[in-house]
PDB file of N, CA and C in Angstrom:
ATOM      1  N   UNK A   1       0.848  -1.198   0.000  1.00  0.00           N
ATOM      2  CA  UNK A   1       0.000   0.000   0.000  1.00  0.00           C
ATOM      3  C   UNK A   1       0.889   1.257   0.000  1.00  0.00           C
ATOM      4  N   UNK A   2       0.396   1.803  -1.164  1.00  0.00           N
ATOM      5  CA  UNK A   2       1.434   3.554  -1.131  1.00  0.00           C
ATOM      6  C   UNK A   2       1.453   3.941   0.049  1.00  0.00           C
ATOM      7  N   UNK A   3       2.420   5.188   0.896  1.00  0.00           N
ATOM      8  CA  UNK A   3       2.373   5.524   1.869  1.00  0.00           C
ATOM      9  C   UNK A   3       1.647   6.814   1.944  1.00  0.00           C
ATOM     10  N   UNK A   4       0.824   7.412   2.320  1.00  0.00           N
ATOM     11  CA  UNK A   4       0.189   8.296   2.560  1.00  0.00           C
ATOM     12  C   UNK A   4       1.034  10.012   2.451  1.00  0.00           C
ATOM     13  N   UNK A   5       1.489  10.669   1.861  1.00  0.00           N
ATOM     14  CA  UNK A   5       1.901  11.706   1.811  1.00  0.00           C
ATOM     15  C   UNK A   5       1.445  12.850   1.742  1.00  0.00           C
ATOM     16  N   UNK A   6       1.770  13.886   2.576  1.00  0.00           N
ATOM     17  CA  UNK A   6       1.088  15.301   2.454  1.00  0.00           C
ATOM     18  C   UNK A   6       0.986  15.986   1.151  1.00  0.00           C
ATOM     19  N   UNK A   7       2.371  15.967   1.081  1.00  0.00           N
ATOM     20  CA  UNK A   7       3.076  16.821  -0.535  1.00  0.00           C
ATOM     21  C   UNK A   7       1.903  16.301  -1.640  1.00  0.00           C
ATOM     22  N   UNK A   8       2.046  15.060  -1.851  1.00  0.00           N
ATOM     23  CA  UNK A   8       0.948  14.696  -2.900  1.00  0.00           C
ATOM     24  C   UNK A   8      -0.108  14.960  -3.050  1.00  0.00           C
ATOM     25  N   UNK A   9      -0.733  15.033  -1.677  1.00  0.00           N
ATOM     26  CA  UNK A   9      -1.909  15.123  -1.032  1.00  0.00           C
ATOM     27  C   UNK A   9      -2.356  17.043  -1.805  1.00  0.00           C
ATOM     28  N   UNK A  10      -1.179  17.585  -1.300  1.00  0.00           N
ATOM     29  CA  UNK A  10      -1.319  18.833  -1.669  1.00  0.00           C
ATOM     30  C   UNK A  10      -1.107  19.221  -3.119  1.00  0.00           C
ATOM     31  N   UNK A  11      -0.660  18.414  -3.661  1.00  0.00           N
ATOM     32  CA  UNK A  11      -0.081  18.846  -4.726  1.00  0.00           C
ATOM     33  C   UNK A  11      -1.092  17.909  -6.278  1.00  0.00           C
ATOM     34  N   UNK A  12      -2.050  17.316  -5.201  1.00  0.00           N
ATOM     35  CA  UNK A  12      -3.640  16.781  -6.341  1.00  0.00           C
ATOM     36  C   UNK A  12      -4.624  17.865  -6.130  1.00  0.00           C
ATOM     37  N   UNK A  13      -4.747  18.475  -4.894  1.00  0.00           N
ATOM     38  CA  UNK A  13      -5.630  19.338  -4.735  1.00  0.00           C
ATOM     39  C   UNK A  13      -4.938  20.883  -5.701  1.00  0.00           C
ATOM     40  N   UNK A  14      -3.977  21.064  -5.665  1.00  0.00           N
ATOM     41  CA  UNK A  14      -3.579  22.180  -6.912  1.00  0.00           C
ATOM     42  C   UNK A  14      -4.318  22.124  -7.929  1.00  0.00           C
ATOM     43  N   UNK A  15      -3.638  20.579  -8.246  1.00  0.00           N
ATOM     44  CA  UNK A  15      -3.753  20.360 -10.189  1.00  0.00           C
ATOM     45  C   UNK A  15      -5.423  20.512  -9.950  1.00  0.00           C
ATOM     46  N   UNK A  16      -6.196  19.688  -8.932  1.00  0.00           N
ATOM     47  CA  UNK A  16      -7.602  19.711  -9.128  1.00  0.00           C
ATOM     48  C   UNK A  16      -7.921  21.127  -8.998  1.00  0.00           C
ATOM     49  N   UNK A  17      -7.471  22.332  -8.498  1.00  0.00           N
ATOM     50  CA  UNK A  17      -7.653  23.627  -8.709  1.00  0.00           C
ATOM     51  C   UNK A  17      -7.595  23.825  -9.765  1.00  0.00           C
ATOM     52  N   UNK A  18      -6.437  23.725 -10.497  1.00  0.00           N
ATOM     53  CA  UNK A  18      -6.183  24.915 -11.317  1.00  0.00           C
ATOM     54  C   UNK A  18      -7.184  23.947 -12.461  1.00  0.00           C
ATOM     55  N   UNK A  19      -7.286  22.655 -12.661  1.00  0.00           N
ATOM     56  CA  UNK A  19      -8.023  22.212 -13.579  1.00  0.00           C
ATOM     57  C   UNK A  19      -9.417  22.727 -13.578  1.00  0.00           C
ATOM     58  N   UNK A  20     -10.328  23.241 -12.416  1.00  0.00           N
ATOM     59  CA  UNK A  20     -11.860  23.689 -12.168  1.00  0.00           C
ATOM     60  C   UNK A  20     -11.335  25.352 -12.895  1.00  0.00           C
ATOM     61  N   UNK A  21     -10.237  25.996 -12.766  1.00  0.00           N
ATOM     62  CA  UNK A  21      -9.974  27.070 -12.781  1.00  0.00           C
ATOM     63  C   UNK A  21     -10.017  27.384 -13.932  1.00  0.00           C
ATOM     64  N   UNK A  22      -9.638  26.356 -15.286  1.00  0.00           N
ATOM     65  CA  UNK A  22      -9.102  26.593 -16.169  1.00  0.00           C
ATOM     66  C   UNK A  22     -10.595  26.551 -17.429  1.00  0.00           C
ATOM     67  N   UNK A  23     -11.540  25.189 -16.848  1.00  0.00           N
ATOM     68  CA  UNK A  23     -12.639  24.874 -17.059  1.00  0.00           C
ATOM     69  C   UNK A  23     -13.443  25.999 -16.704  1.00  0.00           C
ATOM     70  N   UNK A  24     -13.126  26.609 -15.756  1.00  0.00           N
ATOM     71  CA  UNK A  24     -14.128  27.980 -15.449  1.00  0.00           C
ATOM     72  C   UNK A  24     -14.143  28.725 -16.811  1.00  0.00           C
ATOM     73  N   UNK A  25     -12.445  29.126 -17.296  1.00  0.00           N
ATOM     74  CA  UNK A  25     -12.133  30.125 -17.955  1.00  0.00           C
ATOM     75  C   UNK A  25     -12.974  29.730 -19.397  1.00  0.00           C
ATOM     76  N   UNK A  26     -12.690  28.714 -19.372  1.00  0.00           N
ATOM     77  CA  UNK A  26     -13.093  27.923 -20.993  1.00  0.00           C
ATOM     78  C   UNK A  26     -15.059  28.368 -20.974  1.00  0.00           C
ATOM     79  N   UNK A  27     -15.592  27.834 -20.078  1.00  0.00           N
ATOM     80  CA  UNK A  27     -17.140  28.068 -19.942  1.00  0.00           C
ATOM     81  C   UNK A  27     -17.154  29.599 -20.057  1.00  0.00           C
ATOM     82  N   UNK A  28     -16.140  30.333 -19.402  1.00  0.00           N
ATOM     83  CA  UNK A  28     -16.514  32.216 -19.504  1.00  0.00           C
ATOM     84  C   UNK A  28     -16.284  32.397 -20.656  1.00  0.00           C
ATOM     85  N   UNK A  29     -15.172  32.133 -21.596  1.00  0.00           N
ATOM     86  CA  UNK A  29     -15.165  32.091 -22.989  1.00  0.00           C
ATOM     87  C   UNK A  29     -16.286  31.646 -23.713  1.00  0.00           C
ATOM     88  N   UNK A  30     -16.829  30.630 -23.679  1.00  0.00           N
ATOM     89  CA  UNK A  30     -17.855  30.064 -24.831  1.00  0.00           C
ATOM     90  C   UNK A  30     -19.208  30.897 -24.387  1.00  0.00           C
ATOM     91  N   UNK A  31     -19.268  31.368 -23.174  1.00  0.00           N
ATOM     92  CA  UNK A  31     -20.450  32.086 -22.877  1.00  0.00           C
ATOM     93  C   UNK A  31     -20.422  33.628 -23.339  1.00  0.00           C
ATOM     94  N   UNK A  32     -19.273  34.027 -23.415  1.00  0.00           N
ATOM     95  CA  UNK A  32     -19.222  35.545 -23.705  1.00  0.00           C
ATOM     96  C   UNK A  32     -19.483  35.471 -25.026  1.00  0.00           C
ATOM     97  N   UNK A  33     -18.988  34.405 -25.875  1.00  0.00           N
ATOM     98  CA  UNK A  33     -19.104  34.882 -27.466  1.00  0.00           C
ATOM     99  C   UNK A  33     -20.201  33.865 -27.611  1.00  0.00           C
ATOM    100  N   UNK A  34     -21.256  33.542 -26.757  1.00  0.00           N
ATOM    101  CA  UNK A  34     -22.420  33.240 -27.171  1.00  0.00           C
ATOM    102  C   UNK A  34     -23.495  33.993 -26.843  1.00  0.00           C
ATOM    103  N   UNK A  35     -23.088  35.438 -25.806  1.00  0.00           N
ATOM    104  CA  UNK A  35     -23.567  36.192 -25.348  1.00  0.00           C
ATOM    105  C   UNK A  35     -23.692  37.149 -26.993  1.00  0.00           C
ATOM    106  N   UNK A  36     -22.092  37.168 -26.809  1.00  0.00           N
ATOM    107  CA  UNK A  36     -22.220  38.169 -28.090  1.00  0.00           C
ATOM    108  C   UNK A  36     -22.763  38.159 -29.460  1.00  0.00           C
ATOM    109  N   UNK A  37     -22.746  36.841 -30.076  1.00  0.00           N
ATOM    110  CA  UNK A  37     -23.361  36.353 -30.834  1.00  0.00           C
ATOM    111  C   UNK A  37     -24.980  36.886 -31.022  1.00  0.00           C
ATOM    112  N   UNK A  38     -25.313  36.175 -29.560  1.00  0.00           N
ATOM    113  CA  UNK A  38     -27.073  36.397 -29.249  1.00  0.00           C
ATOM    114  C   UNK A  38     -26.824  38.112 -29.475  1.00  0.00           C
ATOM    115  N   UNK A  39     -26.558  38.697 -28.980  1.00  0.00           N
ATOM    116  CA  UNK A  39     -26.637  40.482 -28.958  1.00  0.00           C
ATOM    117  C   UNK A  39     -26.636  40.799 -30.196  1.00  0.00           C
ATOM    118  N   UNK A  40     -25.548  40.204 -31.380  1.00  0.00           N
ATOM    119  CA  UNK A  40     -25.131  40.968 -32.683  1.00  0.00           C
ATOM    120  C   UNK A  40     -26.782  40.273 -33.695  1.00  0.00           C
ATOM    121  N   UNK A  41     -27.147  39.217 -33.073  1.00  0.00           N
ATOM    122  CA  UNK A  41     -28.386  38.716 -33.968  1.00  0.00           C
ATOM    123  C   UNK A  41     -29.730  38.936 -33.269  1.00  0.00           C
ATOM    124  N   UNK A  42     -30.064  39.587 -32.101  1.00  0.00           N
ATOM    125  CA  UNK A  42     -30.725  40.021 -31.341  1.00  0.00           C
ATOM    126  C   UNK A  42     -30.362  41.255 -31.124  1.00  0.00           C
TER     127      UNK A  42
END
């Protein structure tokens, strides 16, 4: 059985940050130029 480590411990919860972080950015992107879209045809 692996041994239990902090560092790792800490260092999955990053990557799982910055991965929600990055997915945020991507959804604010596809929403703004679907915002804009809707506005320029509306």
């Amino acid at each position: 059985m692996p041994r239990f480590s902090i560092d790792d411990f800490v260092y999955n919860i990053q990557k799982i940050g910055l991965l929600f972080k990055t997915v945020n950015q991507i959804k604010l992107k596809q929403f703004k130029t679907i915002g804009g879209k809707r506005n320029v045809t509306g």
